[in-house]
Protein backbone atom coordinates (compact mmCIF):
# COMPACT_ATOMS: atom_id res chain seq x y z
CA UNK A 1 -106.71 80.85 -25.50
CA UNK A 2 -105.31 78.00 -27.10
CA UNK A 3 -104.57 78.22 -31.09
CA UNK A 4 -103.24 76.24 -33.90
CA UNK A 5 -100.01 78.18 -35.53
CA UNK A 6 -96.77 77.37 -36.97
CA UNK A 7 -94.86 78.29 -33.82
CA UNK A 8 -92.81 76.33 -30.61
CA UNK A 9 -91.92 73.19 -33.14
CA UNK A 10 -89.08 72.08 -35.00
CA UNK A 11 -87.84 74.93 -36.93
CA UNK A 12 -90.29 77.41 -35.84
CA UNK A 13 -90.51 80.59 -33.95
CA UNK A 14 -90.93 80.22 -29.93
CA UNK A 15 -93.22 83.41 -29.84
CA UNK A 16 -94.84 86.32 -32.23
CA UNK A 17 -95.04 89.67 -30.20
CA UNK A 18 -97.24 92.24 -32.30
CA UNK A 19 -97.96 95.90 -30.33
CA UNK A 20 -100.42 98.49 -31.85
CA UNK A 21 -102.48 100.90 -30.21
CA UNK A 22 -102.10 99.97 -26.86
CA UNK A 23 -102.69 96.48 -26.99
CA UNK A 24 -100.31 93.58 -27.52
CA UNK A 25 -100.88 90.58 -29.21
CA UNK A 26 -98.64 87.31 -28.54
CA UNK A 27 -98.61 83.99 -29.93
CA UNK A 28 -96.30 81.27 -28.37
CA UNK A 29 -95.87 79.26 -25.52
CA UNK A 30 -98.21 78.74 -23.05
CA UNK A 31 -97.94 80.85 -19.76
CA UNK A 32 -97.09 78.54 -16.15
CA UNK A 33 -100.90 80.25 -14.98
CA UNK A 34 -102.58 79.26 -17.99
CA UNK A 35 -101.31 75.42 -17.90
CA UNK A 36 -102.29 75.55 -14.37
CA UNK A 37 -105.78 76.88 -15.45
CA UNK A 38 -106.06 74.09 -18.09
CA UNK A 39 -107.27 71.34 -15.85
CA UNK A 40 -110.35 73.65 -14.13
CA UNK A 41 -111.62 74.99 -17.76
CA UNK A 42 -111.66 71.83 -19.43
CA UNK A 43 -113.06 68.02 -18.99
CA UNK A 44 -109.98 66.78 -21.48
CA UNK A 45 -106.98 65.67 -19.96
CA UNK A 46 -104.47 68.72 -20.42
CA UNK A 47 -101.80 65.90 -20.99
CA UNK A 48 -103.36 65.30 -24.05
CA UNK A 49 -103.42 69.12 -25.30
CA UNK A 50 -100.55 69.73 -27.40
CA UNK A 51 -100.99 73.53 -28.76
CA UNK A 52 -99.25 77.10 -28.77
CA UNK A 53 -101.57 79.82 -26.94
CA UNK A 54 -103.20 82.95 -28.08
CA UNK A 55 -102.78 85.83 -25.27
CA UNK A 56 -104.32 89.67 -26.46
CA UNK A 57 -103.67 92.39 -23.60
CA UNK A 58 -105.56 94.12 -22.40
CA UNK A 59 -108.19 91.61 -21.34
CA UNK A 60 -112.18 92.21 -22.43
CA UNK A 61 -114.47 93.53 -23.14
CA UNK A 62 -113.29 94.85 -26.52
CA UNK A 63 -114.76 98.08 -28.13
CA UNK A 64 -114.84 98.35 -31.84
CA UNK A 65 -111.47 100.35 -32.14
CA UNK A 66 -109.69 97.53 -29.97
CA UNK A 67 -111.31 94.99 -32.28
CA UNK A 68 -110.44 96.36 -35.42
CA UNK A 69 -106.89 96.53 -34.09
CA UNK A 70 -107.01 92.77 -33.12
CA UNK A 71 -107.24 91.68 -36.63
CA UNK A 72 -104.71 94.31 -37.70
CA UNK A 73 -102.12 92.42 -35.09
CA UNK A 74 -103.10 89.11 -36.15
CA UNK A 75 -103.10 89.59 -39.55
CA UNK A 76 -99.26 90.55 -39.30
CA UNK A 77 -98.57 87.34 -37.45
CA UNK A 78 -99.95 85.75 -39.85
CA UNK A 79 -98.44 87.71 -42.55
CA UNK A 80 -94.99 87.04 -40.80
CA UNK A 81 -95.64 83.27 -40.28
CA UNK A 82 -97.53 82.24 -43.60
CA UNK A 83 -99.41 80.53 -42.45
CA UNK A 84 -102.94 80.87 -40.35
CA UNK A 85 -103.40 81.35 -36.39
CA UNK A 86 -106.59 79.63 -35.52
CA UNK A 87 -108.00 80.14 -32.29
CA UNK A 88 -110.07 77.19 -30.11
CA UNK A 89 -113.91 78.58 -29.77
CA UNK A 90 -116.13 78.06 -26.74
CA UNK A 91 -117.24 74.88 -27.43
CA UNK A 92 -114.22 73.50 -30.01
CA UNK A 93 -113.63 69.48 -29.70
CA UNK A 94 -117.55 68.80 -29.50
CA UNK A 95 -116.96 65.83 -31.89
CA UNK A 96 -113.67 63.86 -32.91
CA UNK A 97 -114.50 61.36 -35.25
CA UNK A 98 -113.56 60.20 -38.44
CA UNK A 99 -115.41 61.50 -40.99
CA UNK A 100 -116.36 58.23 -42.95
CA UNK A 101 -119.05 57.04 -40.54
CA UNK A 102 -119.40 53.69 -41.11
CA UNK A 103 -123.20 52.69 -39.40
CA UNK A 104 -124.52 56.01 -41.30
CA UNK A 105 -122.40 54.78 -44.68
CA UNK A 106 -124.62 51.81 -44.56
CA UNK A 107 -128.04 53.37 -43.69
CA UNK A 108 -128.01 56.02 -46.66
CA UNK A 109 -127.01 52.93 -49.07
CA UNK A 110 -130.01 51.51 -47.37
CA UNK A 111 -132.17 54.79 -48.32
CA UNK A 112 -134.71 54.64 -51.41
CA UNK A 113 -133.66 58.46 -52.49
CA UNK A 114 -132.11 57.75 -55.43
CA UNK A 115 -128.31 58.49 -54.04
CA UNK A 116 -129.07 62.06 -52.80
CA UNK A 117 -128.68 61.58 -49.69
CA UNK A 118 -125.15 59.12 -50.40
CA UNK A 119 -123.98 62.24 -52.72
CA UNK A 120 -124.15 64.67 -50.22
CA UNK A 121 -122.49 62.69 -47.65
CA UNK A 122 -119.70 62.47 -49.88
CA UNK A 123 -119.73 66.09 -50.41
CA UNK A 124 -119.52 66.56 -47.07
CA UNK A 125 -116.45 63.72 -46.44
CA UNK A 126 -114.65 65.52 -48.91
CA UNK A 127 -115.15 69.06 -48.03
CA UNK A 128 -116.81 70.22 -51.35
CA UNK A 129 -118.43 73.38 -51.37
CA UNK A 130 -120.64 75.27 -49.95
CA UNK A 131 -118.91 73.17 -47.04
CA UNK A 132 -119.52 70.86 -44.30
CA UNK A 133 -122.18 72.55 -42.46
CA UNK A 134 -123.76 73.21 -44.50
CA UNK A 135 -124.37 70.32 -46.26
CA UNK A 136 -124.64 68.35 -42.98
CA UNK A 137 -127.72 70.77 -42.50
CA UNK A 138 -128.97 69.94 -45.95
CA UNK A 139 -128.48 65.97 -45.43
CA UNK A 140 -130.61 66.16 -42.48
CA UNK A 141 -133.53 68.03 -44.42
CA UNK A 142 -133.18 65.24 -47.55
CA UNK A 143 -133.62 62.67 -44.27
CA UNK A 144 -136.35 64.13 -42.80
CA UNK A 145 -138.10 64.87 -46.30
CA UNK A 146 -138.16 68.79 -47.06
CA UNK A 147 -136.80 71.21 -48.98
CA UNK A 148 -132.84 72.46 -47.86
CA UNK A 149 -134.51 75.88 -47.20
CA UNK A 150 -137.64 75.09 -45.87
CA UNK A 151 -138.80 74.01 -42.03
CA UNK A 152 -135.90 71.90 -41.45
CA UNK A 153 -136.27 71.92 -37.48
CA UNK A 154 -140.43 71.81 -37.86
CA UNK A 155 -139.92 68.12 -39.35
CA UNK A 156 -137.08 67.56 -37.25
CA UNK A 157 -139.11 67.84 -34.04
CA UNK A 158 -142.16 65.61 -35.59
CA UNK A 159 -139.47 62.89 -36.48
CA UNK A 160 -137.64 62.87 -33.25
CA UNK A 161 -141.10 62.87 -31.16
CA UNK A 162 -141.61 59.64 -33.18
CA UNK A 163 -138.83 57.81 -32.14
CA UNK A 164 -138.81 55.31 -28.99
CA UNK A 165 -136.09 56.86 -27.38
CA UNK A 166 -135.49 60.62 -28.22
CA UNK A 167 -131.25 60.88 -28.70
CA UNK A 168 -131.27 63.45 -26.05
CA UNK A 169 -127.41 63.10 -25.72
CA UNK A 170 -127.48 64.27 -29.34
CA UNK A 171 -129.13 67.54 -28.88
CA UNK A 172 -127.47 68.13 -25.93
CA UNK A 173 -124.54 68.62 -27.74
CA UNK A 174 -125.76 70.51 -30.31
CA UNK A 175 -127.62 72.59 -27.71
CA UNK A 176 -123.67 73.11 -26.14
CA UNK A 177 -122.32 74.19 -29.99
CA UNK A 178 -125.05 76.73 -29.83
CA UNK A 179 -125.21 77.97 -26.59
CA UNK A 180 -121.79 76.90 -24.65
CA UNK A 181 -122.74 77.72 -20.55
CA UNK A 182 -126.74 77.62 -20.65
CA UNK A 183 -128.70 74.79 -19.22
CA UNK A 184 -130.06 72.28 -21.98
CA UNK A 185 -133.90 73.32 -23.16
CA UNK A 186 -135.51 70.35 -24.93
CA UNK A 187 -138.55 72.82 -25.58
CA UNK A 188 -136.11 75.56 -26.72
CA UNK A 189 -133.58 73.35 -28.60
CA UNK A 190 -135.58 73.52 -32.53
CA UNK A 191 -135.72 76.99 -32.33
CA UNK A 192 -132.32 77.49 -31.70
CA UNK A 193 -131.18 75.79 -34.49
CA UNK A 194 -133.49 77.69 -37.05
CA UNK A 195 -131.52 80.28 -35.80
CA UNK A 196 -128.13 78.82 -35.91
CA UNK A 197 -128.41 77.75 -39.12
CA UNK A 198 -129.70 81.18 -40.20
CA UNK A 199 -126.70 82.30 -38.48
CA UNK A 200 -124.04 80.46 -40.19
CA UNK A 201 -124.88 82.03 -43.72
CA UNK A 202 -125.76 85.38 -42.52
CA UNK A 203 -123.51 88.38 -42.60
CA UNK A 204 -122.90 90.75 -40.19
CA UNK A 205 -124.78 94.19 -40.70
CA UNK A 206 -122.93 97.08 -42.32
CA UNK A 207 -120.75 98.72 -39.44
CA UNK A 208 -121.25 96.59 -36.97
CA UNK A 209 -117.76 95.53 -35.15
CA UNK A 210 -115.98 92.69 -36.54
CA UNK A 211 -116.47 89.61 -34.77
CA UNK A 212 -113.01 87.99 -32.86
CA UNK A 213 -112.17 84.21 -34.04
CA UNK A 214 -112.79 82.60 -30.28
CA UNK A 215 -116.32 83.74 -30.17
CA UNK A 216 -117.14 82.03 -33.21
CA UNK A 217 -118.99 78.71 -32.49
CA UNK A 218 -117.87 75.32 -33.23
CA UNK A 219 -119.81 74.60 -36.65
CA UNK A 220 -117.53 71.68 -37.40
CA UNK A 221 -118.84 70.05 -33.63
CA UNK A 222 -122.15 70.97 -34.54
CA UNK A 223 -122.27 69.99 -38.24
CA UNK A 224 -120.59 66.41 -36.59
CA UNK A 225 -123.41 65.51 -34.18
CA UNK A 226 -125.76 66.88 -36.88
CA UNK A 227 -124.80 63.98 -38.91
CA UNK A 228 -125.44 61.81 -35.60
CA UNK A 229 -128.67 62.96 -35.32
CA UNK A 230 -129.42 62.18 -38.91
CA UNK A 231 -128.30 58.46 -38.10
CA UNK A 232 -130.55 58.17 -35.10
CA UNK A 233 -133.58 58.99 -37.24
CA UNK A 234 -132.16 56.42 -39.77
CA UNK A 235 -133.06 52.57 -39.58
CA UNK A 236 -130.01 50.78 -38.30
CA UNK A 237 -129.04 53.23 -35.98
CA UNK A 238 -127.02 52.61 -32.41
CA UNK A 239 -128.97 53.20 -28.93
C-alpha cells in the first residue's frame, strides 16, 4: 500500500527490510506489479502519485499474533528512520482542499452565534485540540443548533430534508469515508454517522487485536466534506 516515510529521496534510504516471526515487513520503492496495479485501483492519475510503498508478507488475513508482530516491525522502521511511516487508508484523498474555506469563512461571520461557530473553525484551521474531527463534528452540531453530544445526525436529517436541493454529492462522500465499497444508502447514511462519530472517540475493548494503520478510515476526508456539508446548510452556500 502506498505510505508517507522518509525513504527513496535525497539523502534517504532506498528500502527498510524488517523480518520477525515469519513475516517481513518492507518499506521502499514501489514494486513494477504494483505501479502496474495503480491505474485499475485508483480514479487519480498514477502520474500524479509520488510516494514510497508499504509491502507486509505474508498477505491477509492477519491473526492477532501476526498483528501484534506488524507493529513490532514497524515500530523498528520507524525507530530506525525517526521519523513516522504512514500508510494511505481505504478511502485516503476524499478531500484536498485548503483548509481556509473562503465561502464558509464568510457564512459563519454572517452567523448570529456570538463567534462560536467562527472560534471553532479556527480551532479546526489550526489543528487545536481535541483535533479536526472532531471539532468539524462539533461545528456542524453549533450549525444545526444542539448540543456537541447530543442528536447531531437527528437535526442533521430535519435540516437537510429542508433544503431545496439535498447535497447528495456531499453525503456520498461521507457515506465512501465510512463505508469505502458499499453502495450509497440515503436512508442508511444518518445512522452511520452516529456511529462513526461514536467510533472515532471510542477505544478498542480490552484484548481485542490491535487494529493495522490501512484499515483505519479517512477522518481527515470525512471531517473535510463535514465542513462542506455544514456550508450547504449555511446561507450563501454554492449549488
Amino acid at each position: 500500500m502506498l505510505a508517507d516515510a522518509d525513504v527513496c529521496g535525497a539523502g534517504e534510504p532506498e528500502q527498510i527490510e524488517k523480518r520477525a516471526g515469519g513475516m517481513v515487513l518492507r518499506v521502499g520503492e514501489p514494486s513494477a506489479l504494483f505501479e502496474t496495479a495503480l491505474a485499475v485501483v485508483t480514479e487519480q492519475d498514477p502520474q500524479d502519485i509520488f510516494s514510497p510503498t508499504l509491502s507486509l508478507e505474508p498477505g491477509p488475513p492477519y491473526s492477532p499474533a501476526q498483528r501484534h508482530t506488524f507493529h513490532l516491525l514497524l515500530a523498528e522502521v520507524q525507530r530506525e528512520l525517526g521519523a513516522p511511516v504512514s500508510c494511505w487508508s481505504a478511502s485516503v484523498g476524499l478531500a484536498e482542499e485548503p483548509l481556509i474555506d473562503a465561502v464558509l469563512t464568510e457564512q459563519l461571520m454572517q452567523l448570529d452565534d456570538r463567534g462560536g461557530a467562527l472560534a471553532l473553525y479556527h480551532a479546526i484551521a489550526s489543528g487545536h485540540a481535541p483535533g479536526r474531527f472532531v471539532n468539524s463534528v462539533r461545528l456542524l452540531a453549533r450549525v444545526v443548533g444542539v448540543p456537541a453530544d447530543g442528536d447531531v445526525t437527528g437535526a442533521l436529517r430535519s435540516r437537510v430534508g429542508a433544503l431545496p436541493q439535498p447535497p447528495l454529492e456531499i453525503l456520498q462522500r461521507l457515506w465512501l469515508a465510512m463505508r469505502p465499497g458499499q453502495t450509497f444508502d440515503e436512508e442508511r447514511v444518518y445512522d452511520s454517522m452516529r456511529a462513526f462519530h461514536a467510533r472515532y472517540s471510542a477505544l478498542d475493548p480490552p484484548g481485542s487485536p490491535p487494529r493495522l494503520p490501512w484499515e483505519e478510515p479517512d477522518y481527515d476526508g470525512y471531517a473535510a466534506w463535514l465542513r462542506r456539508l455544514v456550508s450547504a446548510l449555511l446561507p450563501g452556500s454554492v449549488p
